[in-house]
C-alpha atoms as a PDB file:
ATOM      1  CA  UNK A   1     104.248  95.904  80.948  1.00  0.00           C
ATOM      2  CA  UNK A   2     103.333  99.371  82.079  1.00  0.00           C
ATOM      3  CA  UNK A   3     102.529 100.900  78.311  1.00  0.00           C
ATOM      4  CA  UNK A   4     103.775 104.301  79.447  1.00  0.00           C
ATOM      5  CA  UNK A   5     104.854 106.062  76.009  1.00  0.00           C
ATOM      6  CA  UNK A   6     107.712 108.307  77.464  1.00  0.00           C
ATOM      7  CA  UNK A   7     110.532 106.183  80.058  1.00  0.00           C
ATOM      8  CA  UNK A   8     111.985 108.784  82.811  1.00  0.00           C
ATOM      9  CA  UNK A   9     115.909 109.498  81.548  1.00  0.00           C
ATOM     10  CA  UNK A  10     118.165 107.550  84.257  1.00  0.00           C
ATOM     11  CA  UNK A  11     120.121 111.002  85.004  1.00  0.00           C
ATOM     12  CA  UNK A  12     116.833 111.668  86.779  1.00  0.00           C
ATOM     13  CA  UNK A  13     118.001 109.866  89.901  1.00  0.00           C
ATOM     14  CA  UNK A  14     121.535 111.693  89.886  1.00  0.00           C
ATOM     15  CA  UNK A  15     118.743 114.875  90.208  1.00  0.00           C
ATOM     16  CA  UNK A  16     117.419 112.730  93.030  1.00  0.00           C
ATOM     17  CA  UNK A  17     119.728 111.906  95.054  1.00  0.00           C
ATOM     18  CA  UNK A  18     121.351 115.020  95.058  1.00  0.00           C
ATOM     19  CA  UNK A  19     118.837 116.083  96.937  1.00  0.00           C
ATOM     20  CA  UNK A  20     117.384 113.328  99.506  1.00  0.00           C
ATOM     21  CA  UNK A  21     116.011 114.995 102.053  1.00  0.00           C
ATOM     22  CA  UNK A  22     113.505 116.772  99.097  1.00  0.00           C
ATOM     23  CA  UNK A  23     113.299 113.505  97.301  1.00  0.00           C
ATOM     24  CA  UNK A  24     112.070 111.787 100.315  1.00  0.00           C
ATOM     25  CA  UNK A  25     109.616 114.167 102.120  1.00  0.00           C
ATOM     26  CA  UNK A  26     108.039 113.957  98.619  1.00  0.00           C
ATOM     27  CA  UNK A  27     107.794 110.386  98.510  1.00  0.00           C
ATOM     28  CA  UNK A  28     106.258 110.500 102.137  1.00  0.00           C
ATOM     29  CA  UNK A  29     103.317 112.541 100.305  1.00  0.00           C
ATOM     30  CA  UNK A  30     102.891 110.966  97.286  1.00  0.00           C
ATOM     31  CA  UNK A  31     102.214 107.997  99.731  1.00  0.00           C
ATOM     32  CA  UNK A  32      99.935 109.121 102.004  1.00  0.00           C
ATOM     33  CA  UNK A  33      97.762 111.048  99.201  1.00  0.00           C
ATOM     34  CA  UNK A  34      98.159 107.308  97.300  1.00  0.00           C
ATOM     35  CA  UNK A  35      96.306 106.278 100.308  1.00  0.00           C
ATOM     36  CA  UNK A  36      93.419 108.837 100.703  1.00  0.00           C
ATOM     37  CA  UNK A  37      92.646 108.390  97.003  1.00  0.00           C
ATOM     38  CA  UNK A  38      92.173 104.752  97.723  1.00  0.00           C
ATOM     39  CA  UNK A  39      90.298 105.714 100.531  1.00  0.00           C
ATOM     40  CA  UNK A  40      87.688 108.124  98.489  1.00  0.00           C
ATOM     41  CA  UNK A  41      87.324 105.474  96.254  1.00  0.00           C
ATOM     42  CA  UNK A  42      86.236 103.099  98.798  1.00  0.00           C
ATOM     43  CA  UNK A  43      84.033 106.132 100.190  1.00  0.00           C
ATOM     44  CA  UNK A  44      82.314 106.470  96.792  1.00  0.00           C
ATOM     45  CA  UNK A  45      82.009 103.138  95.635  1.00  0.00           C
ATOM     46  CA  UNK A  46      81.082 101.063  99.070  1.00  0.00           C
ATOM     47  CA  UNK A  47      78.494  98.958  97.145  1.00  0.00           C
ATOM     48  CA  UNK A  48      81.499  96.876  95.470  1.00  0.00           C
ATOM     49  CA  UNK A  49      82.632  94.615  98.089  1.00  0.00           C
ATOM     50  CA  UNK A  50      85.783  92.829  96.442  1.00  0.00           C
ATOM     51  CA  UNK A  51      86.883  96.321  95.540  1.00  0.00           C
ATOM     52  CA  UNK A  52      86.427  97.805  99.365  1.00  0.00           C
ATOM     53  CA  UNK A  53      88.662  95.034 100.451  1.00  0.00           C
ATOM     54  CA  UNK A  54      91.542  95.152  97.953  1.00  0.00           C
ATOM     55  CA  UNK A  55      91.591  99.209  98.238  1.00  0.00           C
ATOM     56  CA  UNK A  56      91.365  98.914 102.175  1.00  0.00           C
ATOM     57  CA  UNK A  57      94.681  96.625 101.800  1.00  0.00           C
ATOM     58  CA  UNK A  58      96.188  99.187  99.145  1.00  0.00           C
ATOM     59  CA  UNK A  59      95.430 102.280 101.615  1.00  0.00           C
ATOM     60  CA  UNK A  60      96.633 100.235 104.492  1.00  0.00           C
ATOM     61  CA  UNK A  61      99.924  99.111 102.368  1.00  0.00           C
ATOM     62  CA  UNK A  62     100.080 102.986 101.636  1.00  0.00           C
ATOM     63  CA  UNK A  63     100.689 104.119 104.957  1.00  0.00           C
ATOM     64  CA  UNK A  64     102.881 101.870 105.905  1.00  0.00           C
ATOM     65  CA  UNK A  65     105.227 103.158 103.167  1.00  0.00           C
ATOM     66  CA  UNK A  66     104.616 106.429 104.278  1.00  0.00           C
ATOM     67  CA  UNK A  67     105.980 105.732 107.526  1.00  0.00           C
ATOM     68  CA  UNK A  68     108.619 103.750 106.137  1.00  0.00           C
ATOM     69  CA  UNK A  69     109.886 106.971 103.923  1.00  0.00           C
ATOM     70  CA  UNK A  70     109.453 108.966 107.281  1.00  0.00           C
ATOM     71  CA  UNK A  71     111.225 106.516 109.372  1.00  0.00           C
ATOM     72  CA  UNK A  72     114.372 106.669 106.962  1.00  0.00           C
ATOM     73  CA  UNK A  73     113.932 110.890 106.955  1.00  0.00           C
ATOM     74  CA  UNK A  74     114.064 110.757 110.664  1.00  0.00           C
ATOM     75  CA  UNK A  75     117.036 107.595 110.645  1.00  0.00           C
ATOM     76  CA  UNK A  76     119.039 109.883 108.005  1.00  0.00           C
ATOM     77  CA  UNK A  77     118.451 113.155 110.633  1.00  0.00           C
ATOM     78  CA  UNK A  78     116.339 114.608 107.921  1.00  0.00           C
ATOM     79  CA  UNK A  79     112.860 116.553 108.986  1.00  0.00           C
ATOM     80  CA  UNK A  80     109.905 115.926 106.814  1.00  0.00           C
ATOM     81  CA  UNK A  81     109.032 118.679 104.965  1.00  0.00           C
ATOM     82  CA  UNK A  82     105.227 120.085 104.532  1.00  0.00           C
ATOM     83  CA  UNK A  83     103.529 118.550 101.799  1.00  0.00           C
ATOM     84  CA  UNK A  84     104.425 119.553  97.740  1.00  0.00           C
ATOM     85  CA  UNK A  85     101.668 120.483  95.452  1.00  0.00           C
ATOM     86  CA  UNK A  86     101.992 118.061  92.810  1.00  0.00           C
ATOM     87  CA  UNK A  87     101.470 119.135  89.613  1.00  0.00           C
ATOM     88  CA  UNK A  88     101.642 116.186  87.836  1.00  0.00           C
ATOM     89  CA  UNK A  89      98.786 114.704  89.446  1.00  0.00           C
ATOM     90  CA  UNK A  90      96.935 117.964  89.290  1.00  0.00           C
ATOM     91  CA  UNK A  91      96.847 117.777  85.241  1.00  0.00           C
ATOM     92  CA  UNK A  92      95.724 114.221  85.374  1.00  0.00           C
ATOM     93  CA  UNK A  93      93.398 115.472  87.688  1.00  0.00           C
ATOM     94  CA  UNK A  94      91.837 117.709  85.032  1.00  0.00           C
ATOM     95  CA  UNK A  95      92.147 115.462  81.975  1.00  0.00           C
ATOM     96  CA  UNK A  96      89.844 112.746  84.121  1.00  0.00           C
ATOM     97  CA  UNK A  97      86.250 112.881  83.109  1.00  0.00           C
ATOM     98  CA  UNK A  98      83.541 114.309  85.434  1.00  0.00           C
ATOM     99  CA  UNK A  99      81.002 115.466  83.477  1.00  0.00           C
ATOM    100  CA  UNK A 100      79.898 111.951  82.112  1.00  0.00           C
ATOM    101  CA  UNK A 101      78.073 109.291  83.724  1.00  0.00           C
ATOM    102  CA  UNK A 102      78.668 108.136  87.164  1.00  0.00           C
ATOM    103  CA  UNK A 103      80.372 104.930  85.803  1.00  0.00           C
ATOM    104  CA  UNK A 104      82.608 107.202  83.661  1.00  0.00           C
ATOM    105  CA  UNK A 105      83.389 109.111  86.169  1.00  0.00           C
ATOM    106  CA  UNK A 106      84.300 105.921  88.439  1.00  0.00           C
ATOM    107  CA  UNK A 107      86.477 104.052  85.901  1.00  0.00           C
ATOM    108  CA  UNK A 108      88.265 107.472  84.869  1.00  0.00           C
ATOM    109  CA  UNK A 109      89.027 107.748  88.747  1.00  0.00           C
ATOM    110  CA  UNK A 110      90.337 104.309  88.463  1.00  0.00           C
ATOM    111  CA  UNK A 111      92.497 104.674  85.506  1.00  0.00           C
ATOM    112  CA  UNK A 112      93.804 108.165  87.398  1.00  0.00           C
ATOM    113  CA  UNK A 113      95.102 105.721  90.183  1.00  0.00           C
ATOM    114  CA  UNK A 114      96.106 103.077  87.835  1.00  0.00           C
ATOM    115  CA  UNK A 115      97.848 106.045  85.883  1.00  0.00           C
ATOM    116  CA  UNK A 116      99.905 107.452  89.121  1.00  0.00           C
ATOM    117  CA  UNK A 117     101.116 104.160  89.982  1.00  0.00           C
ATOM    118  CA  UNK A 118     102.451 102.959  86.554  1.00  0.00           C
ATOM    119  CA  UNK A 119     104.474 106.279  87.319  1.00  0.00           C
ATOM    120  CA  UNK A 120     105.478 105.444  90.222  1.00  0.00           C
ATOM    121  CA  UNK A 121     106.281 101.996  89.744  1.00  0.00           C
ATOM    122  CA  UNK A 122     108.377 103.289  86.917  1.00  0.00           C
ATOM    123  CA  UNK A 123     110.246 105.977  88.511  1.00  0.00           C
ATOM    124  CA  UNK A 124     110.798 103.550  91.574  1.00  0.00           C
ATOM    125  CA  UNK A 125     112.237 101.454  89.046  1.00  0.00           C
ATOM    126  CA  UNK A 126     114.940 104.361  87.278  1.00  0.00           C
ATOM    127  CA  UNK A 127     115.622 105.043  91.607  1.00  0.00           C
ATOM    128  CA  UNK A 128     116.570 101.253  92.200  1.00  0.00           C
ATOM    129  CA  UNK A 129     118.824 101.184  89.406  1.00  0.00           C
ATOM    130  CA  UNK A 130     120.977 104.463  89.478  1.00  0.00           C
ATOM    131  CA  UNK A 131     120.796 105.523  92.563  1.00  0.00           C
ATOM    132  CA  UNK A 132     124.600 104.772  94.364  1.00  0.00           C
ATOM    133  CA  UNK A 133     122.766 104.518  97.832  1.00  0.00           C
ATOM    134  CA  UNK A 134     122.413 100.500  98.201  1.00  0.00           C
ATOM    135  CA  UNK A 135     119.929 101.026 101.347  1.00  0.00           C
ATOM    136  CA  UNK A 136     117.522 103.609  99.073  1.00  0.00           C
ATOM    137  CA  UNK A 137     118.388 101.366  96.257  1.00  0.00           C
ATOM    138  CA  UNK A 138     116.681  98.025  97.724  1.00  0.00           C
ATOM    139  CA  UNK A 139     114.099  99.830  99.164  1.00  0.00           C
ATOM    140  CA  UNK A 140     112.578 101.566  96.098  1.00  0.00           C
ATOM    141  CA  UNK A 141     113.495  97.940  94.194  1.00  0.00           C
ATOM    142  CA  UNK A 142     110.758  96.768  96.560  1.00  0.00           C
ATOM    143  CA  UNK A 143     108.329  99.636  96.170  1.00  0.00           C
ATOM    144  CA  UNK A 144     108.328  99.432  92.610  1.00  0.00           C
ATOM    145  CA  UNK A 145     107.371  95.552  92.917  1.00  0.00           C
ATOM    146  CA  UNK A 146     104.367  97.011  95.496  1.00  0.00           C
ATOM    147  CA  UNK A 147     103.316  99.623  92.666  1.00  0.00           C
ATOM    148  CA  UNK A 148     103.204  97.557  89.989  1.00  0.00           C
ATOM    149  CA  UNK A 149     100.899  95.446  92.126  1.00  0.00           C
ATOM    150  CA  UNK A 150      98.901  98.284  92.874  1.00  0.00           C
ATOM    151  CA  UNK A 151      98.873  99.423  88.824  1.00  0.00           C
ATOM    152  CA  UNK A 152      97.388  96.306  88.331  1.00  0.00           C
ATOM    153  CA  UNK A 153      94.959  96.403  90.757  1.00  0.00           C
ATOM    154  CA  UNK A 154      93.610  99.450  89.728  1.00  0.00           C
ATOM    155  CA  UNK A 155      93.467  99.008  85.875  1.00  0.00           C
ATOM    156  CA  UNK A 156      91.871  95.441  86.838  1.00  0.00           C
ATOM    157  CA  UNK A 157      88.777  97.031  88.496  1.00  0.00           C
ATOM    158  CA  UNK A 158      88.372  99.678  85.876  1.00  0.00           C
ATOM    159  CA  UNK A 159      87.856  96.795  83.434  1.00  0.00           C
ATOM    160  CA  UNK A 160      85.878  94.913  85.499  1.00  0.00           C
ATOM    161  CA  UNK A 161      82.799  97.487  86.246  1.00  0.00           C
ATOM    162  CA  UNK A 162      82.562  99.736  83.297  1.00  0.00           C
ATOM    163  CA  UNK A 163      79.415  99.521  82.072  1.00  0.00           C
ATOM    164  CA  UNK A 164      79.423 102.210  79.346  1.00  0.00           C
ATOM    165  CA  UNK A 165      83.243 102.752  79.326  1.00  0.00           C
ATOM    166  CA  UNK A 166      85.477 100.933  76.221  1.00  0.00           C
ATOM    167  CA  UNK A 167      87.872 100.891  79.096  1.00  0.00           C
ATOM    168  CA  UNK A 168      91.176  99.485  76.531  1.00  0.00           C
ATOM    169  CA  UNK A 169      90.292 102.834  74.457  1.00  0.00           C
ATOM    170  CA  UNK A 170      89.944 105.534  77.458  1.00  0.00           C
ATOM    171  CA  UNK A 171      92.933 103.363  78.913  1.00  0.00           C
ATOM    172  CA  UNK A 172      95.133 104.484  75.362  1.00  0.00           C
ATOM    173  CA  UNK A 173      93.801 107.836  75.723  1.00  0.00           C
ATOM    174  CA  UNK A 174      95.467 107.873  79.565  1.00  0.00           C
ATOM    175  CA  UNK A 175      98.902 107.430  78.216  1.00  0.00           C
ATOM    176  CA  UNK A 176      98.924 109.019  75.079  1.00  0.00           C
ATOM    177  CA  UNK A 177      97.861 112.179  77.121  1.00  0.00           C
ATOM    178  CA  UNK A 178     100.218 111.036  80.269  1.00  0.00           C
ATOM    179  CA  UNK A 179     103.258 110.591  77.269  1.00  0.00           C
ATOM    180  CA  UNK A 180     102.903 114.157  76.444  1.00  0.00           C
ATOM    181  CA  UNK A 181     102.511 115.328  80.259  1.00  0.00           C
ATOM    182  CA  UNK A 182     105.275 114.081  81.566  1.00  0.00           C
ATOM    183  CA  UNK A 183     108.005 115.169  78.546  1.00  0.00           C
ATOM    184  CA  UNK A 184     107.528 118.418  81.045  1.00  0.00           C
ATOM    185  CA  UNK A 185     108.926 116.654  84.102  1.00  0.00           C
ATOM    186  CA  UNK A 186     111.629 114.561  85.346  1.00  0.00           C
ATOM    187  CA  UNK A 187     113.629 117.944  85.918  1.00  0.00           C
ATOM    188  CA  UNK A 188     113.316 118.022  89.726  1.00  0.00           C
ATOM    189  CA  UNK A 189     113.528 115.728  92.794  1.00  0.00           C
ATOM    190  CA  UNK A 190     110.070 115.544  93.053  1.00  0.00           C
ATOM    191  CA  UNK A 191     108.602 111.267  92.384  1.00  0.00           C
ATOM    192  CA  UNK A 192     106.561 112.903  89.796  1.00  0.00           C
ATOM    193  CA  UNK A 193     108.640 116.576  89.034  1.00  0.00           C
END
């Protein structure tokens, strides 16, 4: 369903969960900068109202799973850490086009999001499935439903206003690039690392 080229080994969540505390205060990021990119696009694109509301619901549904992830840290007698430099997202960041049209640039800032969040979904997935925590377990079962939803949402609105964007094409280009990317990850407990 996703299309991603390269699946995250399963071992990946032994890496996790050796570490929870690290794997967690991560996740509360990854939320809560999930929710401020919904919340620039909202900023930037106000003149689409359908896409206002969904994204307010998305940031909304954002922080609540960033104070879910921070009510577990403080329920487990963890302390959230300061936030991680992701560096994942950063070279996404820099293979999404600025320097074209504004449409471009708004449907490449869509497939960014759509991008992060069929990453997401799909390490949410890998945590659900091999992690031996049952509580962590269920929980990221059910954040990798809200993702997918998300993934969706995003890819959904990229096809629906380009206007001078073969959004199926740019869309291939995403994960061929994201396929390589990420062959350089999955090595730390980071959602993304």
């Amino acid at each position: 369903m996703l299309g991603l080229k390269l699946l995250t080994d399963p071992r990946w969540a032994n890496i996790a969960e050796s570490n929870l505390e690290e794997i967690l205060t991560d996740h509360a990021w990854c939320e809560q900068k999930a929710a401020s990119n919904a919340i620039t696009l909202i900023t930037q694109n106000p003149e689409h109202e359908d896409l206002v509301h969904e994204l307010t619901a998305i940031a909304i549904e954002e922080m609540q799973h960033f104070q879910m992830v921070i009510d577990i840290i403080k329920a487990r007698g963890y302390t959230l850490g300061r936030e991680r430099k992701d560096d994942y997202v950063g070279q996404l960041m820099k293979f999404a086009k600025k320097d074209g049209s504004r449409n471009q640039s708004f449907i490449d800032r869509l497939l960014f999001a759509a991008m992060i969040e069929a990453r997401s979904c799909e390490r949410f997935r890998v945590l659900s499935k091999n992690i031996k925590d049952e509580e962590l377990a269920s929980f990221y079962y059910d954040l990798m439903v809200s993702e997918a939803n998300h993934y969706t949402t995003f890819l959904n609105f990229a096809r629906q206003y380009t206007v001078d964007v073969d959004v199926e094409i740019r869309w291939q280009e995403w994960l061929d690039f994201e396929g390589q990317l990420i062959q350089s990850y999955g090595k730390k407990e980071y959602i993304h690392g």
